[in-house]
N, C-alpha and C. Protein backbone atom coordinates (compact mmCIF):
# COMPACT_ATOMS: atom_id res chain seq x y z
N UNK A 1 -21.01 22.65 -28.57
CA UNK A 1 -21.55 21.32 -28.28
C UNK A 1 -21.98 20.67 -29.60
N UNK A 2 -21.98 19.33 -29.46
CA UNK A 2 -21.85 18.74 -30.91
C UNK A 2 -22.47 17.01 -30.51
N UNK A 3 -23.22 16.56 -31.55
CA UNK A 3 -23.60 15.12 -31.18
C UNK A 3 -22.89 14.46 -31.86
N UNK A 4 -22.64 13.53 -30.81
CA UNK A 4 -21.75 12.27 -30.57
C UNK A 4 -22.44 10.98 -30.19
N UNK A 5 -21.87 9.83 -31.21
CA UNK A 5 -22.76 8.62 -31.14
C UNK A 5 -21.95 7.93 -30.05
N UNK A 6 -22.90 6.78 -29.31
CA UNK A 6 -22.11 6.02 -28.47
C UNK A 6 -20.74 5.13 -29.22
N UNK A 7 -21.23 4.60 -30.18
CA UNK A 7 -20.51 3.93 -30.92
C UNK A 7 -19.21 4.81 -31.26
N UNK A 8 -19.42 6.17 -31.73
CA UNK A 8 -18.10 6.69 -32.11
C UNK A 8 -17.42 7.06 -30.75
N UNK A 9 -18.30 7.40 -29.62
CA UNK A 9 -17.41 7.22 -28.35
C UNK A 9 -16.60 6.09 -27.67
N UNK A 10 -17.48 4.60 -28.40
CA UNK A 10 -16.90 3.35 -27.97
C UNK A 10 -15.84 3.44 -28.91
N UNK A 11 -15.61 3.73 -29.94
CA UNK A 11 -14.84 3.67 -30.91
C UNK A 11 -13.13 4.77 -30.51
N UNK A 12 -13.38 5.75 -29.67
CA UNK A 12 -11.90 6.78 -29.31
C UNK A 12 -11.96 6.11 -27.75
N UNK A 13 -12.67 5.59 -27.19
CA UNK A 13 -12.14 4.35 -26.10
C UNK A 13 -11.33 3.90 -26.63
N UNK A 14 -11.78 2.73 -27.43
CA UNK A 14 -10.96 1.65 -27.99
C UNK A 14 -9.56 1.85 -28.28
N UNK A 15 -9.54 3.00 -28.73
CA UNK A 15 -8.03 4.17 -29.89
C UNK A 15 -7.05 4.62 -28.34
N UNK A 16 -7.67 4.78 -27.25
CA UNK A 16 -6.70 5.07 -26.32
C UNK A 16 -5.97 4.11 -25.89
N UNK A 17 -4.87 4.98 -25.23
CA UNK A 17 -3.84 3.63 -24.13
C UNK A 17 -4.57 3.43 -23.34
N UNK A 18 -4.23 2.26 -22.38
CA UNK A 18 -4.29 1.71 -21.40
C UNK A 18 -3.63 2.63 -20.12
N UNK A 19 -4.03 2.80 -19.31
CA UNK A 19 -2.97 3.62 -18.27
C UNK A 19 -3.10 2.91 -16.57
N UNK A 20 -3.69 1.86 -16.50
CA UNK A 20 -4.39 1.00 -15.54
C UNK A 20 -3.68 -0.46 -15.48
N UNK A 21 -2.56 0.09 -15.81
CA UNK A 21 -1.49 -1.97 -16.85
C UNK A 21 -2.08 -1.86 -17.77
N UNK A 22 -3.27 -3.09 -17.90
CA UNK A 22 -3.54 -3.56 -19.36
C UNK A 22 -4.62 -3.06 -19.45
N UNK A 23 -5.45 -2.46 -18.31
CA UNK A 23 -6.66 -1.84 -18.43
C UNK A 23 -6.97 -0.21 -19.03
N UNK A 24 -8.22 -0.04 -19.59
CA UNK A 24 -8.00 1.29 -20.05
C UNK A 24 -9.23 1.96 -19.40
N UNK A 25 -9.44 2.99 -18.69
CA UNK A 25 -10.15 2.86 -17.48
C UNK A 25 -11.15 4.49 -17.96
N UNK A 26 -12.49 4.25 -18.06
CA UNK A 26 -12.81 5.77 -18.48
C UNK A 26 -14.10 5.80 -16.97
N UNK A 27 -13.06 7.17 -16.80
CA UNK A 27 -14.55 7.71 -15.39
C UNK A 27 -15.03 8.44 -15.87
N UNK A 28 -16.59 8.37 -15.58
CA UNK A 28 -17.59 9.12 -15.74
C UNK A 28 -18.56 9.93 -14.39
N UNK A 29 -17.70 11.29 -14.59
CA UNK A 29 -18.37 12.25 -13.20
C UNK A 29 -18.97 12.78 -13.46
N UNK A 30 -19.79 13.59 -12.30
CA UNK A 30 -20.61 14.51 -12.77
C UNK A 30 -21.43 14.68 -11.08
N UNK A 31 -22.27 15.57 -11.15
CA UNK A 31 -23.22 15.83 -10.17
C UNK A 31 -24.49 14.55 -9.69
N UNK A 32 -24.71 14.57 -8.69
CA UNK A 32 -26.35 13.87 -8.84
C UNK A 32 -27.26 13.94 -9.60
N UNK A 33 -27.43 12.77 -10.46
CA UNK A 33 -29.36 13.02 -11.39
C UNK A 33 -28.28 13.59 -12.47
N UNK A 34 -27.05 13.83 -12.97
CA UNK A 34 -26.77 14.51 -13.93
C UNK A 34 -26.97 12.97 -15.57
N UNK A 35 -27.29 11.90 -14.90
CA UNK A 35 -27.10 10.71 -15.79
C UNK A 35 -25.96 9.87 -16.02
N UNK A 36 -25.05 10.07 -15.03
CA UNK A 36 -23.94 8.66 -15.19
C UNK A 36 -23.97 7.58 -15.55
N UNK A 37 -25.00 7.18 -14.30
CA UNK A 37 -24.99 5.77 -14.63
C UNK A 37 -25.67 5.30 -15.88
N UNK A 38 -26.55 5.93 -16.43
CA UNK A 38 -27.15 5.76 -17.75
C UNK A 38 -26.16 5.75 -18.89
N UNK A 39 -25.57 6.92 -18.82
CA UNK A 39 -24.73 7.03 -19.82
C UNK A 39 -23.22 6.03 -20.05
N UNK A 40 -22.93 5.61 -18.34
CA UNK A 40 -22.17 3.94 -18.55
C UNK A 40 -22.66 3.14 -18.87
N UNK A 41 -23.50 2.62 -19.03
CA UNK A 41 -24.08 1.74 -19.11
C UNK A 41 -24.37 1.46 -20.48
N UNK A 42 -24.85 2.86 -21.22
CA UNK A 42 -25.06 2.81 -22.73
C UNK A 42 -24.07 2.46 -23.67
N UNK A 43 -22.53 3.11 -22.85
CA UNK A 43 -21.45 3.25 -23.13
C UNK A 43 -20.63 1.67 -22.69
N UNK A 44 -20.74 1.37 -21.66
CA UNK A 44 -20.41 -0.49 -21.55
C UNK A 44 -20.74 -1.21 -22.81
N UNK A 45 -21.95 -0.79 -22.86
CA UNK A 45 -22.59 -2.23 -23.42
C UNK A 45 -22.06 -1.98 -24.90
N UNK A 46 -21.54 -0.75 -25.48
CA UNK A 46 -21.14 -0.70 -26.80
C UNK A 46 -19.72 -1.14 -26.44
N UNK A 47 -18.67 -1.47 -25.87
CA UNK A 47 -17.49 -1.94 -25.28
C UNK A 47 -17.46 -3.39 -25.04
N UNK A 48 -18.40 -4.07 -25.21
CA UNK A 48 -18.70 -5.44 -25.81
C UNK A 48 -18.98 -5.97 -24.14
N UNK A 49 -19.69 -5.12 -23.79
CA UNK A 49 -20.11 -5.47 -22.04
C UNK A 49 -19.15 -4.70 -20.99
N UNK A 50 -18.25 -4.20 -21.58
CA UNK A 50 -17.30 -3.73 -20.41
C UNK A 50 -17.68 -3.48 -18.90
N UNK A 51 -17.21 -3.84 -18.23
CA UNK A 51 -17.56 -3.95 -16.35
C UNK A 51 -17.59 -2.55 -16.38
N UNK A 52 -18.97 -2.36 -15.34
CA UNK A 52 -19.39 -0.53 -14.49
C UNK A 52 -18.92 -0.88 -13.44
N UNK A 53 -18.15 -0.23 -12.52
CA UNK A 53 -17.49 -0.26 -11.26
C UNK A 53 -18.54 0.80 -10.57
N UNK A 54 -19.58 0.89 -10.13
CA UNK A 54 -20.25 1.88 -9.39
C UNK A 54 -20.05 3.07 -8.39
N UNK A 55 -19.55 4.03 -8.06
CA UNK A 55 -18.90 4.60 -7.00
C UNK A 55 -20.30 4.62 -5.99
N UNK A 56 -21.20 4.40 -5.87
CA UNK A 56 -22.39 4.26 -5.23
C UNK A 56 -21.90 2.99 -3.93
N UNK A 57 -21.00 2.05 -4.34
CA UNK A 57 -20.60 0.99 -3.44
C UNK A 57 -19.40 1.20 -3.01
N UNK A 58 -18.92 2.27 -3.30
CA UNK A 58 -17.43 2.73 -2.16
C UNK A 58 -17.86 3.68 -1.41
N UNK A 59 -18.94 4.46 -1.51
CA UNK A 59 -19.11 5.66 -0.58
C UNK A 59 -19.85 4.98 1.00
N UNK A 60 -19.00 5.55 1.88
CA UNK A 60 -19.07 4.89 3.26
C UNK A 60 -20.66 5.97 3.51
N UNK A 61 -21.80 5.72 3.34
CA UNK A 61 -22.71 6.65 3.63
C UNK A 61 -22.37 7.73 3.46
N UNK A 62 -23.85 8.56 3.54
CA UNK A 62 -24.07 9.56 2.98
C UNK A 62 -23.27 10.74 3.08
N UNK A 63 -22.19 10.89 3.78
CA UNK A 63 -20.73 11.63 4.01
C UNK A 63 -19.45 11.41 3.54
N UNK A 64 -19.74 10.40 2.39
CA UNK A 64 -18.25 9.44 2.28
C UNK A 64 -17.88 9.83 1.35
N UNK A 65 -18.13 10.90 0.31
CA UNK A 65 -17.90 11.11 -0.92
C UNK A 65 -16.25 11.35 -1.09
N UNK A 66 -15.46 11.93 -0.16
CA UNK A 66 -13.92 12.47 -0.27
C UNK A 66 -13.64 11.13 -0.03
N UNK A 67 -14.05 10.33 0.88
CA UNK A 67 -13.39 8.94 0.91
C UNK A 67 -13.19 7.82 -0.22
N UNK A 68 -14.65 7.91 -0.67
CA UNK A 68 -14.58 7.19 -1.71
C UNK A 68 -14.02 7.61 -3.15
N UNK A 69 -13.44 8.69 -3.24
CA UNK A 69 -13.01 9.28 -4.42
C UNK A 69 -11.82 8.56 -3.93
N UNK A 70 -10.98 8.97 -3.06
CA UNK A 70 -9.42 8.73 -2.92
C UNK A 70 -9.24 7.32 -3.03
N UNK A 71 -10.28 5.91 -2.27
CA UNK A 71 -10.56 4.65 -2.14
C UNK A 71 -10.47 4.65 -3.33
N UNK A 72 -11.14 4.63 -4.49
CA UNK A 72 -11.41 4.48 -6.00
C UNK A 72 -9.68 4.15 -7.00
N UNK A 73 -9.11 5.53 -5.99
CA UNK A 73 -7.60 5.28 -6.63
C UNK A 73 -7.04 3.85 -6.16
N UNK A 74 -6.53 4.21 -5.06
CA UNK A 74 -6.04 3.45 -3.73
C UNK A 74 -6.15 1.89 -3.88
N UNK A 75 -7.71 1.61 -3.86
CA UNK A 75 -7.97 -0.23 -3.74
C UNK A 75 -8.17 -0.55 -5.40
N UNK A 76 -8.24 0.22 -6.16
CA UNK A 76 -8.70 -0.46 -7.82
C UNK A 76 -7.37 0.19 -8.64
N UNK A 77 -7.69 1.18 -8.58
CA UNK A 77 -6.85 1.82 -9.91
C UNK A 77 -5.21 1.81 -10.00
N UNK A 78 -4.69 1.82 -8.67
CA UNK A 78 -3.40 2.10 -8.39
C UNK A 78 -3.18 0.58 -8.20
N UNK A 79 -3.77 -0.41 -8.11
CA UNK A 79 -3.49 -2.04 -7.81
C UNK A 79 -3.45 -2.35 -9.14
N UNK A 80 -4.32 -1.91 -10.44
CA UNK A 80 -4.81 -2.66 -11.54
C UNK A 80 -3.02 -1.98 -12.48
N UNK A 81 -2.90 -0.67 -12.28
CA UNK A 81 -1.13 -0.11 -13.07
C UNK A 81 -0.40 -1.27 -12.36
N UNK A 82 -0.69 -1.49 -10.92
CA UNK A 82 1.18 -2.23 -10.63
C UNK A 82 0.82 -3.11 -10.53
N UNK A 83 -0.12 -4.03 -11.70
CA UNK A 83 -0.21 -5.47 -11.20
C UNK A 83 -0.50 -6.06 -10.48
N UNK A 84 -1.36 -5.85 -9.25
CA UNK A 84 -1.26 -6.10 -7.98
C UNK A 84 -2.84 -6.79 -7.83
N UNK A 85 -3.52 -7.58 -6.85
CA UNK A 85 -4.64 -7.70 -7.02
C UNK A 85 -5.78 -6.20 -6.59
N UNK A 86 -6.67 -6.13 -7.34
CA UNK A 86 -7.50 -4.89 -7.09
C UNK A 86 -8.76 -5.31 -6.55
N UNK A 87 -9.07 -4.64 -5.28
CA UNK A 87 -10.17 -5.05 -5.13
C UNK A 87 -10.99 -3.80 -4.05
N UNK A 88 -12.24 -3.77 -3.71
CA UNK A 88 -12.92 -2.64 -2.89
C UNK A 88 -13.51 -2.97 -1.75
N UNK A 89 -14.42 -2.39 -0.79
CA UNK A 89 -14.58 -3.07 0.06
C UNK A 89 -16.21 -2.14 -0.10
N UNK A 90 -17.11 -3.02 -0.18
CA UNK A 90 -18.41 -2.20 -0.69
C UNK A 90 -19.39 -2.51 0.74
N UNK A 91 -20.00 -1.15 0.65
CA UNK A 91 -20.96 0.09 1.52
C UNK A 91 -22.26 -1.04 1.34
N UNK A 92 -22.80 -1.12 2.55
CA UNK A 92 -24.42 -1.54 2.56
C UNK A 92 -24.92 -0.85 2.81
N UNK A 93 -25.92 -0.04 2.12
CA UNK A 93 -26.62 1.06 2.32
C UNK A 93 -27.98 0.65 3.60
N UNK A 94 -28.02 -0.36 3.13
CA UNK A 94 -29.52 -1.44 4.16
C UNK A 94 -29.16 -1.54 5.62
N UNK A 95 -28.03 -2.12 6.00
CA UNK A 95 -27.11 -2.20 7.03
C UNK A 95 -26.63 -0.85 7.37
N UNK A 96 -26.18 0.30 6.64
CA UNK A 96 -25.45 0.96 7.12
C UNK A 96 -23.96 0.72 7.78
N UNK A 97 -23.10 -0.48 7.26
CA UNK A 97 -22.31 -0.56 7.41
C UNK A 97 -21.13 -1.28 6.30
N UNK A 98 -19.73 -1.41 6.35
CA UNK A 98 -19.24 -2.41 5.25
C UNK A 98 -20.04 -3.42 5.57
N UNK A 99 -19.35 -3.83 4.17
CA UNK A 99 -19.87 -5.44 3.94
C UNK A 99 -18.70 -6.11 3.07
N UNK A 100 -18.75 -6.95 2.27
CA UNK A 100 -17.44 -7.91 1.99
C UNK A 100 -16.82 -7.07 0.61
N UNK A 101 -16.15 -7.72 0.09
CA UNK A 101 -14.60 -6.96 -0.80
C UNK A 101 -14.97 -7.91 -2.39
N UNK A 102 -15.05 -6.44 -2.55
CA UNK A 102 -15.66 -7.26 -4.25
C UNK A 102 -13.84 -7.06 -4.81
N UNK A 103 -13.55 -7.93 -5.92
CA UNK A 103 -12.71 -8.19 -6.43
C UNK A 103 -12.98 -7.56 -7.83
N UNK A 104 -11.81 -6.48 -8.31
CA UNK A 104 -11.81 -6.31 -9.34
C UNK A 104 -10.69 -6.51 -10.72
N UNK A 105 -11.18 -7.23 -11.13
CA UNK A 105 -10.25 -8.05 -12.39
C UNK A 105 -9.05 -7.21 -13.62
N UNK A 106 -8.66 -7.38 -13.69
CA UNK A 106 -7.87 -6.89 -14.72
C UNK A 106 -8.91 -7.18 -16.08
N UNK A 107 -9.03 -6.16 -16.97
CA UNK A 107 -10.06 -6.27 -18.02
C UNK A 107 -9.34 -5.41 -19.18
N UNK A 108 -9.73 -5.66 -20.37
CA UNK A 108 -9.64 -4.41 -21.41
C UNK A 108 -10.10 -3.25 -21.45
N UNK A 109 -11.32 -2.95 -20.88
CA UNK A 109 -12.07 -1.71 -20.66
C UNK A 109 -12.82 -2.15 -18.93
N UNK A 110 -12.39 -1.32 -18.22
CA UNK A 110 -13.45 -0.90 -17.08
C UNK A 110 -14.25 0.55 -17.27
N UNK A 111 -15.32 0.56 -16.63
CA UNK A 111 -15.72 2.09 -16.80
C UNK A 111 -16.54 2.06 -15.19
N UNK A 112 -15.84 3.33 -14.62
CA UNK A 112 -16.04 3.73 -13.32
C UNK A 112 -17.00 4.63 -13.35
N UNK A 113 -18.26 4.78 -12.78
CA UNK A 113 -19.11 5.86 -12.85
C UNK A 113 -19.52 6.29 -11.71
N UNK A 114 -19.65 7.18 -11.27
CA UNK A 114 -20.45 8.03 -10.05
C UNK A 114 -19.19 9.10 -9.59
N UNK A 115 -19.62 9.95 -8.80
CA UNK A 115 -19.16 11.46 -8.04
C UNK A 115 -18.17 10.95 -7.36
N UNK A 116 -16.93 11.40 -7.98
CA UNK A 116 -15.59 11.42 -7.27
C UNK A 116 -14.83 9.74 -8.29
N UNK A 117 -15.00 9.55 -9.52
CA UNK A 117 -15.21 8.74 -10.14
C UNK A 117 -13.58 9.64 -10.80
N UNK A 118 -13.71 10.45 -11.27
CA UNK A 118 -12.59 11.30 -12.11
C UNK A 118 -11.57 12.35 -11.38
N UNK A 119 -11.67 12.01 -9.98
CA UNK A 119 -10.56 12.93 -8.38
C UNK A 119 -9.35 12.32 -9.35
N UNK A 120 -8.39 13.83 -8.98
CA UNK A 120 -7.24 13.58 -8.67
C UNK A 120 -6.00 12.61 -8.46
N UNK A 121 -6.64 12.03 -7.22
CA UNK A 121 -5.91 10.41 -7.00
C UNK A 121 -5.65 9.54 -8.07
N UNK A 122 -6.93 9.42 -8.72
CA UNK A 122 -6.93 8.14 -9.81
C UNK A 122 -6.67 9.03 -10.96
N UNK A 123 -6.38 10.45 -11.13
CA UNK A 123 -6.36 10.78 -12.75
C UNK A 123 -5.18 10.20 -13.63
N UNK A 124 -3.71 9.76 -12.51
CA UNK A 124 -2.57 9.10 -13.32
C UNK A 124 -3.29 7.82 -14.63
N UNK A 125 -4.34 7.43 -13.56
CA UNK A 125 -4.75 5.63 -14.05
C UNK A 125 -5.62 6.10 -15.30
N UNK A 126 -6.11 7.25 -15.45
CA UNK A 126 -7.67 7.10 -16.49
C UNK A 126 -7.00 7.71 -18.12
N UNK A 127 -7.81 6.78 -18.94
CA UNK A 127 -7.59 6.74 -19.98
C UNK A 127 -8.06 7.80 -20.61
N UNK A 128 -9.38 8.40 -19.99
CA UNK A 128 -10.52 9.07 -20.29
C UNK A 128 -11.43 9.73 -19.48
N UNK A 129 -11.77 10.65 -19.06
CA UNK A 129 -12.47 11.95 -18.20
C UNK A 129 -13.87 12.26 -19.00
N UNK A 130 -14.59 11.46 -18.69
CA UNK A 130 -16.41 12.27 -19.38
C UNK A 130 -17.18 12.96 -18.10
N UNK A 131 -17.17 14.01 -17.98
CA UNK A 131 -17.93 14.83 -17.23
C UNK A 131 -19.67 15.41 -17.98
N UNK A 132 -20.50 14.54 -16.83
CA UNK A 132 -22.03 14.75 -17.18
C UNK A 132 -22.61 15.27 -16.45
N UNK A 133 -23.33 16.41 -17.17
CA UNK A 133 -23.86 17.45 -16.51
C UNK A 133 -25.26 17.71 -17.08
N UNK A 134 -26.26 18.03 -15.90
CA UNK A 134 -27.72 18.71 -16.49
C UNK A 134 -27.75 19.73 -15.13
N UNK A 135 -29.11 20.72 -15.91
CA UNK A 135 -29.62 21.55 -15.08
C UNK A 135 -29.99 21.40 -13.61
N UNK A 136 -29.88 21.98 -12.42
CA UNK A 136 -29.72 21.52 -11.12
C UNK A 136 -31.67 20.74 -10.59
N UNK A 137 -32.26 21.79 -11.66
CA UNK A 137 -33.63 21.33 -10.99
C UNK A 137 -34.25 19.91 -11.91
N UNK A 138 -33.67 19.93 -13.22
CA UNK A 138 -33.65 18.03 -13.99
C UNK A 138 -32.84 17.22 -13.27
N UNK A 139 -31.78 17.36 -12.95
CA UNK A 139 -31.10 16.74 -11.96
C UNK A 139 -31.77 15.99 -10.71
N UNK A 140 -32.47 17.60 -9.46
CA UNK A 140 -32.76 17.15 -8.37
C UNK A 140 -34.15 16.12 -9.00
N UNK A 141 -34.98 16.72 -9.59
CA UNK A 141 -36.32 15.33 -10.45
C UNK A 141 -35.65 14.36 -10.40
N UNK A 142 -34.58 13.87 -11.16
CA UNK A 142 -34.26 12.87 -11.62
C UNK A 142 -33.78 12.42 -10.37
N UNK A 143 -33.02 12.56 -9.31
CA UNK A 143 -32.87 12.01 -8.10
C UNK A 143 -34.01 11.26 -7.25
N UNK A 144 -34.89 12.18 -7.00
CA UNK A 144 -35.76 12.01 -5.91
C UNK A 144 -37.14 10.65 -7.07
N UNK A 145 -36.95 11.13 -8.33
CA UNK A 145 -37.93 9.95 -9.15
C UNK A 145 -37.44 8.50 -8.92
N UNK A 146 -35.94 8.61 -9.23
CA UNK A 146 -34.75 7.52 -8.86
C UNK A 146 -34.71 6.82 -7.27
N UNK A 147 -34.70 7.42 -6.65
CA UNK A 147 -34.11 6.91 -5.33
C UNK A 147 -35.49 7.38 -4.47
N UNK A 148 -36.39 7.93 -4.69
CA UNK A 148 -37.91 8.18 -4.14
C UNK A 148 -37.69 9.55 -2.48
N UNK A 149 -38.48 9.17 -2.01
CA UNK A 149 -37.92 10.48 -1.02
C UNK A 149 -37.42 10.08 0.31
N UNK A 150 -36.59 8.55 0.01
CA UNK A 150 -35.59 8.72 0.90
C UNK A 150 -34.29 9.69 0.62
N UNK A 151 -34.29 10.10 -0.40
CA UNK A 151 -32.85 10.90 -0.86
C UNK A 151 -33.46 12.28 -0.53
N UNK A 152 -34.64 13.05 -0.62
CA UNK A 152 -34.56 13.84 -0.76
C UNK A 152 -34.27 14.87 0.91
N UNK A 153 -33.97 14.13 2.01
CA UNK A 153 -33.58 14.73 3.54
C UNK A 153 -31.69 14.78 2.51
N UNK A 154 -31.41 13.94 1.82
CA UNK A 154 -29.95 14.13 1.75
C UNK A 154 -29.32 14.89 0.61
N UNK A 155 -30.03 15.48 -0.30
CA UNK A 155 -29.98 16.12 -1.47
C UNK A 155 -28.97 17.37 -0.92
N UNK A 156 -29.43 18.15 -0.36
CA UNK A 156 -28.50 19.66 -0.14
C UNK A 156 -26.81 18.91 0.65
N UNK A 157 -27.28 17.67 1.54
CA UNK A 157 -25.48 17.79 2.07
C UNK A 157 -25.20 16.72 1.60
N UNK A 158 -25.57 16.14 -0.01
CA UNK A 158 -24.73 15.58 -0.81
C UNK A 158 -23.91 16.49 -1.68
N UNK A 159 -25.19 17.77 -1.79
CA UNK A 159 -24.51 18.77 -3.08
C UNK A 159 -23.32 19.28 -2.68
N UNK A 160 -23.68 19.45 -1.29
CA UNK A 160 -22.27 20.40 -0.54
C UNK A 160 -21.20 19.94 -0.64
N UNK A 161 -21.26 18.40 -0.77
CA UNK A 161 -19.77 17.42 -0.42
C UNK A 161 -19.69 17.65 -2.21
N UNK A 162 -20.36 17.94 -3.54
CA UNK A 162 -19.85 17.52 -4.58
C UNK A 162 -19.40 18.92 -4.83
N UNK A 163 -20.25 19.83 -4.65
CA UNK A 163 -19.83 21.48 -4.91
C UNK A 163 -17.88 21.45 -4.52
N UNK A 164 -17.93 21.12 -3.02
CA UNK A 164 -16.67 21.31 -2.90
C UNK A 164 -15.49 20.60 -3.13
N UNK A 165 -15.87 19.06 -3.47
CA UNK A 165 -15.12 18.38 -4.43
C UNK A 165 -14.59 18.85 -5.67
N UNK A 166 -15.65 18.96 -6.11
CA UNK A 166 -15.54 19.19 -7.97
C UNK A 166 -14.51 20.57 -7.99
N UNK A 167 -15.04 21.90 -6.80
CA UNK A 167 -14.00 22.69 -7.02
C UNK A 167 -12.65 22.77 -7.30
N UNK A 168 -12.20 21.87 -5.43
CA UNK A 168 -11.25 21.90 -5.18
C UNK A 168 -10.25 20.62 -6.47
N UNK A 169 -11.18 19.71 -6.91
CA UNK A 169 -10.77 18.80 -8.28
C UNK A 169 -10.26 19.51 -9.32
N UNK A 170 -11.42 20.70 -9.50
CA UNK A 170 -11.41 20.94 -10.67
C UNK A 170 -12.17 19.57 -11.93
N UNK A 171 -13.15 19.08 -11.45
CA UNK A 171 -12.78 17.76 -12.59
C UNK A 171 -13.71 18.16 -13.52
N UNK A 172 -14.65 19.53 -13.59
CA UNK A 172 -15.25 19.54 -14.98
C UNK A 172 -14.09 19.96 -16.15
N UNK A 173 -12.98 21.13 -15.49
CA UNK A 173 -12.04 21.69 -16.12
C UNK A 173 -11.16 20.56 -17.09
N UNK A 174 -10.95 19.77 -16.17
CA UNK A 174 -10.17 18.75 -16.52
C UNK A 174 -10.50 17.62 -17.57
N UNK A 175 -12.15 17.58 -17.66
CA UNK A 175 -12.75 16.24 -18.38
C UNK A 175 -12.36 16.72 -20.02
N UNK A 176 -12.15 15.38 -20.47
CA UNK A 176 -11.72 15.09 -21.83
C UNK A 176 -13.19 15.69 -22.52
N UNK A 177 -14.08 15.40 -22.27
CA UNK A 177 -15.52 15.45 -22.51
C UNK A 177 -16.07 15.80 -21.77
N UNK A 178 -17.22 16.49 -21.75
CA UNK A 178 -18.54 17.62 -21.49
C UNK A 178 -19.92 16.81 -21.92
N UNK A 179 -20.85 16.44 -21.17
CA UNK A 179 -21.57 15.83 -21.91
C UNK A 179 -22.67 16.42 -21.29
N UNK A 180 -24.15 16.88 -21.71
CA UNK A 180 -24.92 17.66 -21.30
C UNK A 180 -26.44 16.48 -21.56
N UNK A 181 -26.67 15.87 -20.60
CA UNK A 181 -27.56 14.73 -20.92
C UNK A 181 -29.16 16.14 -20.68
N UNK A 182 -29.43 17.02 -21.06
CA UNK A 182 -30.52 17.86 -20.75
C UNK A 182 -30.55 18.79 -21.76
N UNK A 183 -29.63 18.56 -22.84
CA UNK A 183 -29.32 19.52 -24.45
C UNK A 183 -30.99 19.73 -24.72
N UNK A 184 -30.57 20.92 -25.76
CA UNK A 184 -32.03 21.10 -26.40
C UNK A 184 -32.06 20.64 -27.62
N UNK A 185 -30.23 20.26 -27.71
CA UNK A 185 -29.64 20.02 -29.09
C UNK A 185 -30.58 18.20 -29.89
N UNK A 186 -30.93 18.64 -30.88
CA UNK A 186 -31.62 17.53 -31.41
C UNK A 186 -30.83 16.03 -31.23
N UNK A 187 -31.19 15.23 -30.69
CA UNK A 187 -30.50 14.02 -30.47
C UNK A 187 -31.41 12.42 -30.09
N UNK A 188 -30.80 11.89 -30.15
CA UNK A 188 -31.27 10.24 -29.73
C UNK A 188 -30.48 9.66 -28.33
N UNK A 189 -31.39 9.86 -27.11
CA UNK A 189 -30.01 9.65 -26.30
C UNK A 189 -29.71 8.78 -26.04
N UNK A 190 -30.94 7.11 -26.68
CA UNK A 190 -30.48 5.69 -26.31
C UNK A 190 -29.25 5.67 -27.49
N UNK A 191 -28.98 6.44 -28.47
CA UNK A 191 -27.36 6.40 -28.90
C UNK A 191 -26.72 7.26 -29.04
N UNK A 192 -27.42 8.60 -28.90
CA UNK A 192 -25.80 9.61 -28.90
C UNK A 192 -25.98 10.45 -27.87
N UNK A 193 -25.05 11.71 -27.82
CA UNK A 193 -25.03 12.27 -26.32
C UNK A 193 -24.45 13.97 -27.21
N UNK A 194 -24.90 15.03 -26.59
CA UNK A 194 -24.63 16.07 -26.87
C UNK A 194 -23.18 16.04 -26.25
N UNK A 195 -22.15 16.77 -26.57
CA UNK A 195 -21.02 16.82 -25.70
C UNK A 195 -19.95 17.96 -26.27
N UNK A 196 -18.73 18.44 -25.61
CA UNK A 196 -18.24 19.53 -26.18
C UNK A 196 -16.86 18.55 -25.57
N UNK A 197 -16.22 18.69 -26.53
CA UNK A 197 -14.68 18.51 -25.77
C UNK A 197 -13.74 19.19 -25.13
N UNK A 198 -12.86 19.06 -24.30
CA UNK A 198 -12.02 19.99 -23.52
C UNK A 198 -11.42 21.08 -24.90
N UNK A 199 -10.81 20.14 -26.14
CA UNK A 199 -9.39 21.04 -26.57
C UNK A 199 -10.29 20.54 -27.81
């Protein structure tokens, strides 16, 4: 494991193809509470704003995780390669039911973040695989601090749906990057990120 600045990560973005048409598409997976969305976000904004596509708004409730991985390909990623219009159809968590179809644009950089973000389906489209990972009990903190203790009745049969995802994925095996947002390794994490690469 080795520190890595955002900037030099925005920087081997930039250096990749496109595999999305014109888009160059980096998912960022990982477990619950492992820091995704933080770490897109840090990572957008060095991409000169690049759009976060949330996987938090494709998952059909708290069971939807296989759905929304395959959806992720299906309505965005596989529309944005063949030209086609891309768009999703996003989860009201308030309602508990759909709600209307966000439209997603053809861009230079998108970055997709949340669980089931880096499946199979969409791996033809991604430019880039960052898999983020922390310890299970910084993790569950960081959930239940985040989302308060409505999450915590759903914590064990979210893990179950990611345990057996990620297996049957494989998508830590697979990620271009390893990123350990819970290192002991000396770092700054509003700009760099501990991380190990696949190869």
């Amino acid at each position: 494991m080795g520190v890595l600045t955002f900037d030099a990560l925005a920087a081997r973005v930039r250096s990749l193809p496109p595999r999305a048409g014109s888009t160059t598409v980096v998912a960022v997976d990982g477990p619950a509470g492992s820091g995704k969305t933080t770490l897109a976000g840090r990572l957008a904004a060095r991409l000169d704003d690049a759009p976060v596509l949330h996987m938090d708004d494709l998952y059909p409730g708290w069971d939807g995780l296989a759905p929304a991985a395959a959806a992720v390909a299906s309505e965005v990623l596989a529309p944005l390669a063949e030209g086609r219009p891309a768009r999703y159809r996003r989860w009201d968590w308030h309602a508990d039911r759909w709600a209307g179809w966000v439209d997603v644009p053809a861009v230079p950089v998108l970055v997709v973040e949340g669980c089931g973000s880096g499946s199979t389906p969409g791996a033809p489209y991604l430019s880039l695989l960052l898999w983020v990972e922390a310890p299970h009990d910084v993790r569950q903190a960081r959930g239940f601090e985040r989302d308060g203790d409505g999450f915590r009745p759903h914590w064990t049969r979210w893990a179950r749906q990611e345990e057996a995802l990620f297996a049957a994925e494989r998508t830590r095996e697979r990620a271009d990057l390893r990123i350990d947002t819970a290192s002991p390794v000396p770092h700054d994490p509003a700009r760099e990120v501990v991380a190990e690469s696949r190869v």
